[in-house]
PDB file of N, CA and C in Angstrom:
ATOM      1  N   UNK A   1     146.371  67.712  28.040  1.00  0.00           N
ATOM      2  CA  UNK A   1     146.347  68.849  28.941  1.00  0.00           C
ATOM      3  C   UNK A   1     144.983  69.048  29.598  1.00  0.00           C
ATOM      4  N   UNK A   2     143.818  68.323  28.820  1.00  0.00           N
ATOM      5  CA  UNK A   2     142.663  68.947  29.761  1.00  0.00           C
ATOM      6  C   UNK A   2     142.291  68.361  31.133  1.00  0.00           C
ATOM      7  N   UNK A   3     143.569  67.028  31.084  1.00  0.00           N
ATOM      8  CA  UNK A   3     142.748  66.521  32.478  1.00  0.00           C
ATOM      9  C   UNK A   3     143.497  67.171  33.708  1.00  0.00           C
ATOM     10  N   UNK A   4     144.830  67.648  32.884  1.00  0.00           N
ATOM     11  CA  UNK A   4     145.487  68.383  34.388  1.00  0.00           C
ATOM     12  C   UNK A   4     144.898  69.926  34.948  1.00  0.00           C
ATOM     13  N   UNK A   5     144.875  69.408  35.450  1.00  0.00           N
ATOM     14  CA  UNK A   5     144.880  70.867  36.719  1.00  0.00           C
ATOM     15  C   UNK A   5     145.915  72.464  36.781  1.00  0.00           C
ATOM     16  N   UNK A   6     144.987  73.146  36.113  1.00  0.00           N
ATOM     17  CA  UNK A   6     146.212  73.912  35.885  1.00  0.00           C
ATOM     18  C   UNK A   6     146.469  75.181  37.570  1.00  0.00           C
ATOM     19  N   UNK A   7     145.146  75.112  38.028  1.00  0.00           N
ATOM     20  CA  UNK A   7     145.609  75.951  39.455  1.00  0.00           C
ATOM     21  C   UNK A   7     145.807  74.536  40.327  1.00  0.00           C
ATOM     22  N   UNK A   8     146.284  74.947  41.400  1.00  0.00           N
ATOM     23  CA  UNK A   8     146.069  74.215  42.537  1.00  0.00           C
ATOM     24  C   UNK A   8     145.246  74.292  43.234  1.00  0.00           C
ATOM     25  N   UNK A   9     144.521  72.701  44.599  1.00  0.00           N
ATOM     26  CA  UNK A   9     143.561  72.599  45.399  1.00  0.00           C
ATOM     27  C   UNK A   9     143.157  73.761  45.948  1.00  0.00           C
ATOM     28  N   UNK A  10     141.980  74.200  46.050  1.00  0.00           N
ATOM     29  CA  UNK A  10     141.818  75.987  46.899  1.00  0.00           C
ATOM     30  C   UNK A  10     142.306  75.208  48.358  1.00  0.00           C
ATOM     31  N   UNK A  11     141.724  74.077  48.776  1.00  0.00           N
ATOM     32  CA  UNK A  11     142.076  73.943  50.233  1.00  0.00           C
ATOM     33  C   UNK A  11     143.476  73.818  50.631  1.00  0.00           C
ATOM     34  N   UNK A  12     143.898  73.051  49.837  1.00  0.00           N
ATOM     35  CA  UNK A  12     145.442  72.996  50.082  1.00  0.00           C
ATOM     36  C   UNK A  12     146.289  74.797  50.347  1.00  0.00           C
ATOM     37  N   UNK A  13     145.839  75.064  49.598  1.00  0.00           N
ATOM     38  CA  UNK A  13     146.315  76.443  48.809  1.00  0.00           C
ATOM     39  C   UNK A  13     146.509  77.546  50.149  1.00  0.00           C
ATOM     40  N   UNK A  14     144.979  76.919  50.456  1.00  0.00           N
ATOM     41  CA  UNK A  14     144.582  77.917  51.656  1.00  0.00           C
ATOM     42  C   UNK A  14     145.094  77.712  52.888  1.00  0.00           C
ATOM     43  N   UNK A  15     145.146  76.715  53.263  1.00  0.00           N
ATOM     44  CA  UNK A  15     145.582  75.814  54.227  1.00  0.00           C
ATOM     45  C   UNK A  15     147.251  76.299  54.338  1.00  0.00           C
ATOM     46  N   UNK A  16     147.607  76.408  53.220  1.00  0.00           N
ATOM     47  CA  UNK A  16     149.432  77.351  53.061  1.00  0.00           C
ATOM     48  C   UNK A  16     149.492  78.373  53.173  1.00  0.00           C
ATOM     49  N   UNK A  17     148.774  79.260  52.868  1.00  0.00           N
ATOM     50  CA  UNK A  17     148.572  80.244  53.100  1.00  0.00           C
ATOM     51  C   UNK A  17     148.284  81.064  54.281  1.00  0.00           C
ATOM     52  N   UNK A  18     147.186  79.915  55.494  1.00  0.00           N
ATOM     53  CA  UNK A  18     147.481  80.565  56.903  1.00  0.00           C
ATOM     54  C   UNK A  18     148.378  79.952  57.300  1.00  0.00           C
ATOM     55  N   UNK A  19     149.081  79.091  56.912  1.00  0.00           N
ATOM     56  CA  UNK A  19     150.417  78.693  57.770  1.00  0.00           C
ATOM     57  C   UNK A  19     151.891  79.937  57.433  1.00  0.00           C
ATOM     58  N   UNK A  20     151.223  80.365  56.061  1.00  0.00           N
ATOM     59  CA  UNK A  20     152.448  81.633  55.911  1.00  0.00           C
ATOM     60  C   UNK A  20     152.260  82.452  56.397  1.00  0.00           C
ATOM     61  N   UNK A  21     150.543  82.844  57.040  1.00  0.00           N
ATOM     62  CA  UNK A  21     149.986  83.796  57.932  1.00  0.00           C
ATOM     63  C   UNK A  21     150.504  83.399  58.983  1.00  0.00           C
ATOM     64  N   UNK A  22     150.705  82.364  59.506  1.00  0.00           N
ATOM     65  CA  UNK A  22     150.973  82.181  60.862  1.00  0.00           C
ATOM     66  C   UNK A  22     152.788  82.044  61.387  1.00  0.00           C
ATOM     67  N   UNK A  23     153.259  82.260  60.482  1.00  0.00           N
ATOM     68  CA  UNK A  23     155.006  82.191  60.204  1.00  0.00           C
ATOM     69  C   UNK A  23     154.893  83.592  60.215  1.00  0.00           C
ATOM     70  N   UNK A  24     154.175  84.223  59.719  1.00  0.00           N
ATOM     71  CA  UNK A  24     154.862  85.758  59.636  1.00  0.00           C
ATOM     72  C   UNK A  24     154.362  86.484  60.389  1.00  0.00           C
ATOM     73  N   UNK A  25     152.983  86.366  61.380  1.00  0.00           N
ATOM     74  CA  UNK A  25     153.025  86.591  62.779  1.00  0.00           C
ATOM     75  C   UNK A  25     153.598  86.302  63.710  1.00  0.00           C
ATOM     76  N   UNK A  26     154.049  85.227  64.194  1.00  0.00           N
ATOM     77  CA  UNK A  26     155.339  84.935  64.775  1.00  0.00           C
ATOM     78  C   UNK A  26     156.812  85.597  64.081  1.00  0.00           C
ATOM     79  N   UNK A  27     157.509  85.574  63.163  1.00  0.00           N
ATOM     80  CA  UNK A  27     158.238  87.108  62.599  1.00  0.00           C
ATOM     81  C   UNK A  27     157.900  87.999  63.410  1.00  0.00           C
ATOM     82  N   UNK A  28     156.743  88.765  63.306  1.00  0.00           N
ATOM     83  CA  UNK A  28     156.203  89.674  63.363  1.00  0.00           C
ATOM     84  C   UNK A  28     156.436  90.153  65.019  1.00  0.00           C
ATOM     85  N   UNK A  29     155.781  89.068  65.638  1.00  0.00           N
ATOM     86  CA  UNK A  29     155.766  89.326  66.930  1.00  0.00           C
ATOM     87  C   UNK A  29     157.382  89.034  67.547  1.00  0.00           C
ATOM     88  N   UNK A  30     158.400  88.274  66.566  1.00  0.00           N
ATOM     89  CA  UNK A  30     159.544  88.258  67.277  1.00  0.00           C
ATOM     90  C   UNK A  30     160.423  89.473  67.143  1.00  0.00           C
ATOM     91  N   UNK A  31     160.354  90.228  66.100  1.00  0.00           N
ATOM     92  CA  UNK A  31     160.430  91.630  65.575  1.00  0.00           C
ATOM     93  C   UNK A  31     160.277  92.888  66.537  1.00  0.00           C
ATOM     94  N   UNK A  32     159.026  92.687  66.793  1.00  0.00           N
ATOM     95  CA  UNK A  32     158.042  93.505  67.813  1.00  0.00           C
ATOM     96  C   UNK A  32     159.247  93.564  69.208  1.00  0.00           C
ATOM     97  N   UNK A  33     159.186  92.090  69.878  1.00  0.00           N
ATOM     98  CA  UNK A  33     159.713  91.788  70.758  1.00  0.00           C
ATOM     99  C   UNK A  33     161.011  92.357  70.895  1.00  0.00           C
ATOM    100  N   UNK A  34     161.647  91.936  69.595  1.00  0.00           N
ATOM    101  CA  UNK A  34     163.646  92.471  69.910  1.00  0.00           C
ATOM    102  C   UNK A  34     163.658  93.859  69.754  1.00  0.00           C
ATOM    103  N   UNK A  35     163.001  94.801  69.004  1.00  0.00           N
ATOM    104  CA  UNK A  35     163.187  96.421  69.150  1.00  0.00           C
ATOM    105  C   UNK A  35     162.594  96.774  70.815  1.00  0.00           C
ATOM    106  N   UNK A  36     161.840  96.013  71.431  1.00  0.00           N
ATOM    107  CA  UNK A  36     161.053  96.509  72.281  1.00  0.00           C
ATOM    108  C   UNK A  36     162.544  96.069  73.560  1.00  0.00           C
ATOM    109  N   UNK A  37     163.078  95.191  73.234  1.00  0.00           N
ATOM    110  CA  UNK A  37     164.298  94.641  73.955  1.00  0.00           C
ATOM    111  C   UNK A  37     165.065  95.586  74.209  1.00  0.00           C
ATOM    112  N   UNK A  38     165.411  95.805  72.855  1.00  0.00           N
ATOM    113  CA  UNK A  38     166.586  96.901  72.997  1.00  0.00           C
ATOM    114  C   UNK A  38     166.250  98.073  73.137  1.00  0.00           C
ATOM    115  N   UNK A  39     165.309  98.837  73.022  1.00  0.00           N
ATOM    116  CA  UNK A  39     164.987 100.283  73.435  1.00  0.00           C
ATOM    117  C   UNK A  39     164.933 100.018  74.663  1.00  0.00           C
ATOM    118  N   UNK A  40     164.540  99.089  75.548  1.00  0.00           N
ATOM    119  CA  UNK A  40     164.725  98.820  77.238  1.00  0.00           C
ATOM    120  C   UNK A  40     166.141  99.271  77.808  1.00  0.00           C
ATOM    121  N   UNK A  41     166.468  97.730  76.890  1.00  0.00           N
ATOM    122  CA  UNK A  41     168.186  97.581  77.295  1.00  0.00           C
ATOM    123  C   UNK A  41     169.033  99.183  76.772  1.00  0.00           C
ATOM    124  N   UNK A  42     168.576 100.140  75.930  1.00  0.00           N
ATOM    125  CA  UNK A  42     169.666 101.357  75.934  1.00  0.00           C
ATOM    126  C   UNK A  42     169.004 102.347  77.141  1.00  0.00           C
ATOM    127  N   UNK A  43     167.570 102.308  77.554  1.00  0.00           N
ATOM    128  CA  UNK A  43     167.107 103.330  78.466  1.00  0.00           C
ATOM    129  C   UNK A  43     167.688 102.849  80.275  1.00  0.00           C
ATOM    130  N   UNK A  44     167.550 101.463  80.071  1.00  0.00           N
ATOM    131  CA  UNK A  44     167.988 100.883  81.484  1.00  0.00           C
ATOM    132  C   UNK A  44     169.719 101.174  81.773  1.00  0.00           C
ATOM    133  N   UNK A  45     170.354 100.812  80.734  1.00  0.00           N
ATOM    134  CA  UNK A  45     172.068 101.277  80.635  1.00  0.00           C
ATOM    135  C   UNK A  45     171.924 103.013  80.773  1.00  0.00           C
ATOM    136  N   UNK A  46     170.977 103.630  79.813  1.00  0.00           N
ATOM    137  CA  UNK A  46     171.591 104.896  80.504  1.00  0.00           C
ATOM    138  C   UNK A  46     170.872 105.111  81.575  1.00  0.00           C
ATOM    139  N   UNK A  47     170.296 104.984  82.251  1.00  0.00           N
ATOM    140  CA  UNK A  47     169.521 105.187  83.667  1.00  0.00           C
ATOM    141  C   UNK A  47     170.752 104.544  84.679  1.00  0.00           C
ATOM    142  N   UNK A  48     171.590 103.233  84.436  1.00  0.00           N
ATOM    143  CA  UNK A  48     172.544 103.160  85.148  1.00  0.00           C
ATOM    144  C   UNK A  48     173.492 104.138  85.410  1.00  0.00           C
ATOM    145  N   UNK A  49     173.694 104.751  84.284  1.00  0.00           N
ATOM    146  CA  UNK A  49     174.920 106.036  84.247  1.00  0.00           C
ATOM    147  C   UNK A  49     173.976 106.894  85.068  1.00  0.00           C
ATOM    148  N   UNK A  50     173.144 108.027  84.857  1.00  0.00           N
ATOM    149  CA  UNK A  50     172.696 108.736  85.267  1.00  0.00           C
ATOM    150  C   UNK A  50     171.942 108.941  86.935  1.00  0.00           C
ATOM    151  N   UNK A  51     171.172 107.592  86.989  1.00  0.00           N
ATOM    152  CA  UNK A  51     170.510 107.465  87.937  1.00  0.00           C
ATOM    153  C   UNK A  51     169.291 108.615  88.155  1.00  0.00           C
ATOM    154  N   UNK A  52     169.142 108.872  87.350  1.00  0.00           N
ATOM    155  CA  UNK A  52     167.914 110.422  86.791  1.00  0.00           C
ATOM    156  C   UNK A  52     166.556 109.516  87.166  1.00  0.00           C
ATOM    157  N   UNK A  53     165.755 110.291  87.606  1.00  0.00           N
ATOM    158  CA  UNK A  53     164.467 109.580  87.745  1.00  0.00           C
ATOM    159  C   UNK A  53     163.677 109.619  86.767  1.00  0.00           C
ATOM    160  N   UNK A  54     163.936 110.588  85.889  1.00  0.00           N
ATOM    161  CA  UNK A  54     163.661 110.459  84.558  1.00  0.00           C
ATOM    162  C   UNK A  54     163.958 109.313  83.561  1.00  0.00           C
ATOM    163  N   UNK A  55     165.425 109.268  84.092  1.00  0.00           N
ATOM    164  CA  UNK A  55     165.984 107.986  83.337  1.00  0.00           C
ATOM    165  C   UNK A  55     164.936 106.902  83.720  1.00  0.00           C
ATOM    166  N   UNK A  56     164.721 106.094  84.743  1.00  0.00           N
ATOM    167  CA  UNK A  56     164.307 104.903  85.100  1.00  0.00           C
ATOM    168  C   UNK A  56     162.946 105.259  85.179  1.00  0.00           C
ATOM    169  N   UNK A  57     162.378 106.248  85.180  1.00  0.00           N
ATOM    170  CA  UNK A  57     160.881 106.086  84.374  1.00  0.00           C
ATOM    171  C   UNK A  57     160.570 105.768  82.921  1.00  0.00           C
ATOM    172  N   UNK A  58     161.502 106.156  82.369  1.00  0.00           N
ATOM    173  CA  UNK A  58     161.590 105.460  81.133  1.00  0.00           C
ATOM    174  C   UNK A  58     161.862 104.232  80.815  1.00  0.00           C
ATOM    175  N   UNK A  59     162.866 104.007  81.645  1.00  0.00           N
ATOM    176  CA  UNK A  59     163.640 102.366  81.561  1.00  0.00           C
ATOM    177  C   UNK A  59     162.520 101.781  82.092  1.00  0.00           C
ATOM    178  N   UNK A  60     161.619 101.977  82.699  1.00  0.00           N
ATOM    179  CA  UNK A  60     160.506 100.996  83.804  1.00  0.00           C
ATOM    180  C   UNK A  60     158.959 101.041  82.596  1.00  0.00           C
ATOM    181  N   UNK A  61     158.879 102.353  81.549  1.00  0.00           N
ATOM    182  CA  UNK A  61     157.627 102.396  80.757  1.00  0.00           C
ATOM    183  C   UNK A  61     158.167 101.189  79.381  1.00  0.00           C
ATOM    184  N   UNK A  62     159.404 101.214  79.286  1.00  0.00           N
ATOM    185  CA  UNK A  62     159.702 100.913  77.759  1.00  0.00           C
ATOM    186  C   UNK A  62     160.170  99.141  78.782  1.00  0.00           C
ATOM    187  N   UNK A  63     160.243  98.881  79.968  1.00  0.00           N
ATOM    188  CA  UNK A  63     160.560  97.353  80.063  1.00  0.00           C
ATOM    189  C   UNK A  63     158.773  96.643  80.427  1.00  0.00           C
ATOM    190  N   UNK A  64     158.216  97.594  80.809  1.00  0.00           N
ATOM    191  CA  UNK A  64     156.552  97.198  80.620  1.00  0.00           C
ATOM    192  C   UNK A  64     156.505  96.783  79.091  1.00  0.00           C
ATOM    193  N   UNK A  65     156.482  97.609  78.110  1.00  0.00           N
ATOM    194  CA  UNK A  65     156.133  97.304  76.836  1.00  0.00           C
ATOM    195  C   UNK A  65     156.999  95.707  76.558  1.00  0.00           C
ATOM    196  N   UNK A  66     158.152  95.816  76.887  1.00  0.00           N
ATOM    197  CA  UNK A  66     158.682  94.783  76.716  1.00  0.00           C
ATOM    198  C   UNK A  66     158.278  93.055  77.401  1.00  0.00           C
ATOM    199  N   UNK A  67     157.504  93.754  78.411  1.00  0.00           N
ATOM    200  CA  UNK A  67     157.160  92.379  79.328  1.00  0.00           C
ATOM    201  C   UNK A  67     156.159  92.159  78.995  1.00  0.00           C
ATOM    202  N   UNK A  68     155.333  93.156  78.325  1.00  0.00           N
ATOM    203  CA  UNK A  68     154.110  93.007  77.829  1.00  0.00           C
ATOM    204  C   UNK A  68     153.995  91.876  76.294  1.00  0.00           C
ATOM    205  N   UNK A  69     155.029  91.741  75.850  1.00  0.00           N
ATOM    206  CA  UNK A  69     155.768  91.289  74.271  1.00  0.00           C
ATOM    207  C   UNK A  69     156.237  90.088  74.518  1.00  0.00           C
ATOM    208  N   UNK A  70     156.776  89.988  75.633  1.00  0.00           N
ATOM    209  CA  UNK A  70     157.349  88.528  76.268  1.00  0.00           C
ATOM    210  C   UNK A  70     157.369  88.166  77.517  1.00  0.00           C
ATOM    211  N   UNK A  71     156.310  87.558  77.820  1.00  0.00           N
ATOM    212  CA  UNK A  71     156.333  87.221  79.318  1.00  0.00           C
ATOM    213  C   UNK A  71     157.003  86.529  80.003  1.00  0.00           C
ATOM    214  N   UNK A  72     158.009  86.004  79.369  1.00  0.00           N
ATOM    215  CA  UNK A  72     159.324  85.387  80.189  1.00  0.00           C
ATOM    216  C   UNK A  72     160.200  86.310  80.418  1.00  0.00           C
ATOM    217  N   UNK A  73     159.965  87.669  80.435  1.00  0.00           N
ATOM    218  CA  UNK A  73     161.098  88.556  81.277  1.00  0.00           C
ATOM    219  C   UNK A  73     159.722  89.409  82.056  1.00  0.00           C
ATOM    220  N   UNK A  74     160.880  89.772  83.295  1.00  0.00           N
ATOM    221  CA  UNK A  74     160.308  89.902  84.699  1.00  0.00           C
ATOM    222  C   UNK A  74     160.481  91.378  84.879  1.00  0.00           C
ATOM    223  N   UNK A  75     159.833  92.481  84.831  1.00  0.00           N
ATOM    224  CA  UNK A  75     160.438  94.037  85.074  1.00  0.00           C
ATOM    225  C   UNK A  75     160.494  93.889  86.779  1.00  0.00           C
ATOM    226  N   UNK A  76     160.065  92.926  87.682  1.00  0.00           N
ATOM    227  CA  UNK A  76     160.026  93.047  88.655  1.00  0.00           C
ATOM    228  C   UNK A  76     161.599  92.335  89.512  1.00  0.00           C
ATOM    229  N   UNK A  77     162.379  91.878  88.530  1.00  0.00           N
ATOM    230  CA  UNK A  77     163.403  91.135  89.178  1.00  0.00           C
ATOM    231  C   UNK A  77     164.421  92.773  88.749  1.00  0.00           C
ATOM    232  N   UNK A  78     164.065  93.400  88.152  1.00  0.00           N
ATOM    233  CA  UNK A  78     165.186  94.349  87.315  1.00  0.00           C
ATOM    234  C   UNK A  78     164.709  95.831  88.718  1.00  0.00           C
ATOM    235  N   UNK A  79     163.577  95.862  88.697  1.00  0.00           N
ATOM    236  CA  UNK A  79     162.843  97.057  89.926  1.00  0.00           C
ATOM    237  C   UNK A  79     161.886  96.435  90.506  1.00  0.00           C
ATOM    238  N   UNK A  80     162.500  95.762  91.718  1.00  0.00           N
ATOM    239  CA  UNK A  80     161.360  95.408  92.430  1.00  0.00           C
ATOM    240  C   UNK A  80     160.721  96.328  93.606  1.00  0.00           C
ATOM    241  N   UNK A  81     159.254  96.091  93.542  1.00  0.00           N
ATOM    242  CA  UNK A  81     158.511  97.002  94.199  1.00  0.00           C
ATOM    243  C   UNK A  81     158.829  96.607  95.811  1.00  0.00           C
ATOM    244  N   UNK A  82     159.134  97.893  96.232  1.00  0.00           N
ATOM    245  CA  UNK A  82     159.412  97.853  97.751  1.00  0.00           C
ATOM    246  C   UNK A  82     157.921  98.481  98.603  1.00  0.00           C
TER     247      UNK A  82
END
């Protein structure tokens, strides 16, 4: 028993460890992303019903946050500036 190793390499160790850091920021940020989705997608649906300017100031603050989270969606194809 004394020649084995009873912890493991710190580098190895560590080296797994930001890769589990880096798996669970990505989680993290895909997480982020889909609530930020769908609080869009229920303010933009009811702003369709309503047409309230209230409504689509909201639908337009909460699809910023969202475009801000994923830059492959466009708030400008959904309200484009005239």
């Amino acid at each position: 028993m004394k020649d084995r190793k009873l912890l493991p390499n710190n580098e190895n160790s560590e080296g797994k460890f930001e890769e589990f850091l880096e798996g669970f920021r990505e989680y993290e940020k895909d997480i982020l992303a889909s609530k930020a989705q769908d609080a869009f997608l229920d303010a933009y649906s009811l702003w369709l019903k309503t047409k309230s300017l209230k409504d689509k100031l909201e639908a337009i603050k909460l699809g910023m946050r969202f475009e801000a989270l994923n830059p492959a969606f466009s708030l400008a194809n959904i309200f484009p500036l005239k």
